[in-house]
C-alpha atoms as a PDB file:
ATOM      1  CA  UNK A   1     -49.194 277.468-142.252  1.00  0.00           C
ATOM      2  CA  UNK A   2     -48.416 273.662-142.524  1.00  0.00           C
ATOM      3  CA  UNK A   3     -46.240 272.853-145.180  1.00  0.00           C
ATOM      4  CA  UNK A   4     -44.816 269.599-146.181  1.00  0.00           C
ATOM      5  CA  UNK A   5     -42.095 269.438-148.843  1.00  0.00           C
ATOM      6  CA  UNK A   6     -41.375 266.054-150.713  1.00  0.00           C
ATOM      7  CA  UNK A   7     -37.901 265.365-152.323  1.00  0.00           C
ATOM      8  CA  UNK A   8     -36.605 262.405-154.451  1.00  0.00           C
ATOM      9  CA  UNK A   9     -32.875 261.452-155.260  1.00  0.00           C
ATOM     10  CA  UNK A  10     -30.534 259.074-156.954  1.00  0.00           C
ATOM     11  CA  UNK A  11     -27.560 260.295-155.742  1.00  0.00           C
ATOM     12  CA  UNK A  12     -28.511 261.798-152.829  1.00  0.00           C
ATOM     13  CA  UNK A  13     -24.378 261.457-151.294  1.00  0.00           C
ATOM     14  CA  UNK A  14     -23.791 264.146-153.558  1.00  0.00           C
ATOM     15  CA  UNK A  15     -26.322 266.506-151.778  1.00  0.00           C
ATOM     16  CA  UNK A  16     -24.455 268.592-148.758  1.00  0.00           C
ATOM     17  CA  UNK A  17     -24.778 267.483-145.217  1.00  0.00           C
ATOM     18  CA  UNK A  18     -26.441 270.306-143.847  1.00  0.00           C
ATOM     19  CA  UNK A  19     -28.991 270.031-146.872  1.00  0.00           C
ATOM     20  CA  UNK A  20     -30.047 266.401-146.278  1.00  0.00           C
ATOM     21  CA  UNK A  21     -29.641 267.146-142.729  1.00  0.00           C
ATOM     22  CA  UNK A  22     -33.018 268.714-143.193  1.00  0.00           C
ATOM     23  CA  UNK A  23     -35.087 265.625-144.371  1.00  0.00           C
ATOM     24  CA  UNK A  24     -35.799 262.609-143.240  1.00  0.00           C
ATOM     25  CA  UNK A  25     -34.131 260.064-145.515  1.00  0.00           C
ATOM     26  CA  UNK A  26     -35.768 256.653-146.840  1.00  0.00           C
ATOM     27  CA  UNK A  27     -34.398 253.738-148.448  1.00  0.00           C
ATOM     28  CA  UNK A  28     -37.168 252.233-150.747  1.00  0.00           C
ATOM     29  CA  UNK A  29     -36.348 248.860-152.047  1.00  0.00           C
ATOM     30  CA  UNK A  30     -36.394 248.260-155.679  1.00  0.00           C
ATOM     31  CA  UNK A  31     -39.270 247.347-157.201  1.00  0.00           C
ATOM     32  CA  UNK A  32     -39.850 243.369-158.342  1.00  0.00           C
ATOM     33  CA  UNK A  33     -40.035 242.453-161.846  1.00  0.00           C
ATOM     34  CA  UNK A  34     -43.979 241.615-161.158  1.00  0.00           C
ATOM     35  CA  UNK A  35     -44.298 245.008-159.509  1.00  0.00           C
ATOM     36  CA  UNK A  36     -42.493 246.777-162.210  1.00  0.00           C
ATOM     37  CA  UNK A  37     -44.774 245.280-165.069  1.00  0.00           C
ATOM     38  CA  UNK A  38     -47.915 246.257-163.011  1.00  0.00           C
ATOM     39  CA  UNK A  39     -46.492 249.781-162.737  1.00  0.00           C
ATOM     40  CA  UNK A  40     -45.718 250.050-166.509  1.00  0.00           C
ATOM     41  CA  UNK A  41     -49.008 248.496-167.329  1.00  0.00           C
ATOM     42  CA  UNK A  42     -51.079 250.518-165.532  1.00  0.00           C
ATOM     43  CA  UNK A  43     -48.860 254.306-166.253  1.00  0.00           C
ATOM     44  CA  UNK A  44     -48.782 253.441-169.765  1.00  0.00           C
ATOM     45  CA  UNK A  45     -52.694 252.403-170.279  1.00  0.00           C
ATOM     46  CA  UNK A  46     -53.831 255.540-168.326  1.00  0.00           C
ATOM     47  CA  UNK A  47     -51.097 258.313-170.048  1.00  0.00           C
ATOM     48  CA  UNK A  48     -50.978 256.716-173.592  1.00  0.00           C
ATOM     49  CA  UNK A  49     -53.590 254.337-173.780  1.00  0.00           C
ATOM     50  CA  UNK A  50     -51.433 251.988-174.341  1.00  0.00           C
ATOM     51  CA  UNK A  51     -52.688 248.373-174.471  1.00  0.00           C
ATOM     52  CA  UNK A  52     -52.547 245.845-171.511  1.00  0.00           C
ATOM     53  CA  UNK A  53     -50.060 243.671-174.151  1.00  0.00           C
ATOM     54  CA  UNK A  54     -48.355 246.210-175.253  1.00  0.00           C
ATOM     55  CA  UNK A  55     -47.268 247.899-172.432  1.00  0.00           C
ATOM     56  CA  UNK A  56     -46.478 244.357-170.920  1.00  0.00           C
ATOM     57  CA  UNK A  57     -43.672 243.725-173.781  1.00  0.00           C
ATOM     58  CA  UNK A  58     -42.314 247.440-173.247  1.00  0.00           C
ATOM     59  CA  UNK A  59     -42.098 246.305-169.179  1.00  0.00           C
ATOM     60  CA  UNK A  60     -40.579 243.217-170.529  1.00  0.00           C
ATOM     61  CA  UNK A  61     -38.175 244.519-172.714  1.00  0.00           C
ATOM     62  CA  UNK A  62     -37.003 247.489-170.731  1.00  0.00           C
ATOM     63  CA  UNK A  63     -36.355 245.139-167.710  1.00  0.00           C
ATOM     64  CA  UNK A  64     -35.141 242.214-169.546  1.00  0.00           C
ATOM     65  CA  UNK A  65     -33.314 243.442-173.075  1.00  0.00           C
ATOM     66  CA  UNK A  66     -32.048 247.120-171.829  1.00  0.00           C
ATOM     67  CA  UNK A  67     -31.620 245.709-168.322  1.00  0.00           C
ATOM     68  CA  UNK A  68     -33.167 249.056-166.367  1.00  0.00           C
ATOM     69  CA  UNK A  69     -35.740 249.032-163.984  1.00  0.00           C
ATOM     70  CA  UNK A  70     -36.241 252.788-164.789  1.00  0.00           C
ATOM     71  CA  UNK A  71     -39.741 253.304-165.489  1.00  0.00           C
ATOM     72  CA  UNK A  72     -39.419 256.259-167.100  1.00  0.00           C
ATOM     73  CA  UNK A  73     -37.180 254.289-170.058  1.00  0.00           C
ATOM     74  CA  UNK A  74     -40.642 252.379-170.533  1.00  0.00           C
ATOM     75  CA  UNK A  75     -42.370 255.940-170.715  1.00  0.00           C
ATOM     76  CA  UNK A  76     -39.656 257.093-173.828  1.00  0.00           C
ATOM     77  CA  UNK A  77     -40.041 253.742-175.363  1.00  0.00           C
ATOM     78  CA  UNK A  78     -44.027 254.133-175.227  1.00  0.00           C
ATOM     79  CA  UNK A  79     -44.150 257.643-176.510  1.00  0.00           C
ATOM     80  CA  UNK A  80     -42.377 256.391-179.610  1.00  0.00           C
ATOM     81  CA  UNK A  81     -44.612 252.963-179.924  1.00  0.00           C
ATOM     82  CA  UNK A  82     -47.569 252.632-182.424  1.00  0.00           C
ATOM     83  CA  UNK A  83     -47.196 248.303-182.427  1.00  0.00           C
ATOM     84  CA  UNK A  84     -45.808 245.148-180.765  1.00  0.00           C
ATOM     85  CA  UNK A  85     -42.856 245.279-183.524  1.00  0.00           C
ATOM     86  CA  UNK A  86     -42.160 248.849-183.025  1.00  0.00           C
ATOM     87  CA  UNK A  87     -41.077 247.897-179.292  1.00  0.00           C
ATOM     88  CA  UNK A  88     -38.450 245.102-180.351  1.00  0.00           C
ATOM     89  CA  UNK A  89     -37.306 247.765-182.778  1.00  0.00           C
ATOM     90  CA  UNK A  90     -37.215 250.926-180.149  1.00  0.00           C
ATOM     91  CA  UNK A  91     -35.502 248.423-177.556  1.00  0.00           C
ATOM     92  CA  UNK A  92     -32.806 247.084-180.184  1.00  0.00           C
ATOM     93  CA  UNK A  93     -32.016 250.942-181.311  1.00  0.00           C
ATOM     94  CA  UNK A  94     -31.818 251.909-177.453  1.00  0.00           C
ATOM     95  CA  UNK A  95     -29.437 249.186-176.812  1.00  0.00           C
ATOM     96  CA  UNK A  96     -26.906 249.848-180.081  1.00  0.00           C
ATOM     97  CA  UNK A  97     -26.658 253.733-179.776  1.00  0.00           C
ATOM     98  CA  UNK A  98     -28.413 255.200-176.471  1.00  0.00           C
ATOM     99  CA  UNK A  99     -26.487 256.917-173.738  1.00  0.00           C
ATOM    100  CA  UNK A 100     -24.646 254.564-171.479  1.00  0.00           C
ATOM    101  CA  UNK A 101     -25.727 254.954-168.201  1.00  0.00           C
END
């Protein structure tokens, strides 16, 4: 049997040698700030059905006003988004009383 395993990791110094020993490690280089609205865009049309302006001012925001480039902040910001005001309002609450990262 062929078998290919696929693993992904922040902190992946805090893994033991002999475990990363095992894969074959890749830097990826963070994403751009065009390539991170295109991302948000797109995962937030096709999960939420979010629209194309919408989801643009969540990418915006999230990069921008929370200053991540974590897409899946833009996902918990779009789960809780009905409007274009809601987003300022999300981002602003985020900001004042979210975890610290």
């Amino acid at each position: 049997m062929k078998l290919w395993i696929f693993a992904t990791g922040n902190e992946v110094e805090r893994l033991s040698q002999p475990l990363r020993s095992r894969f074959m490690e890749l830097q990826l280089e963070e994403y751009t700030y065009e390539e991170f609205i295109e991302i948000v865009r797109r995962l937030l049309n096709k999960k939420f059905h979010i629209d194309t302006a919408t989801s643009e001012k969540i990418g915006h925001e999230v990069w921008h006003a929370m200053k991540s480039r974590d897409i899946r902040d833009a996902i918990r910001i779009a789960k809780l988004t009905k409007s274009l005001a809601d987003v300022d309002w999300l981002v602003k609450v985020q900001n004042r009383y979210g975890r610290k990262k």
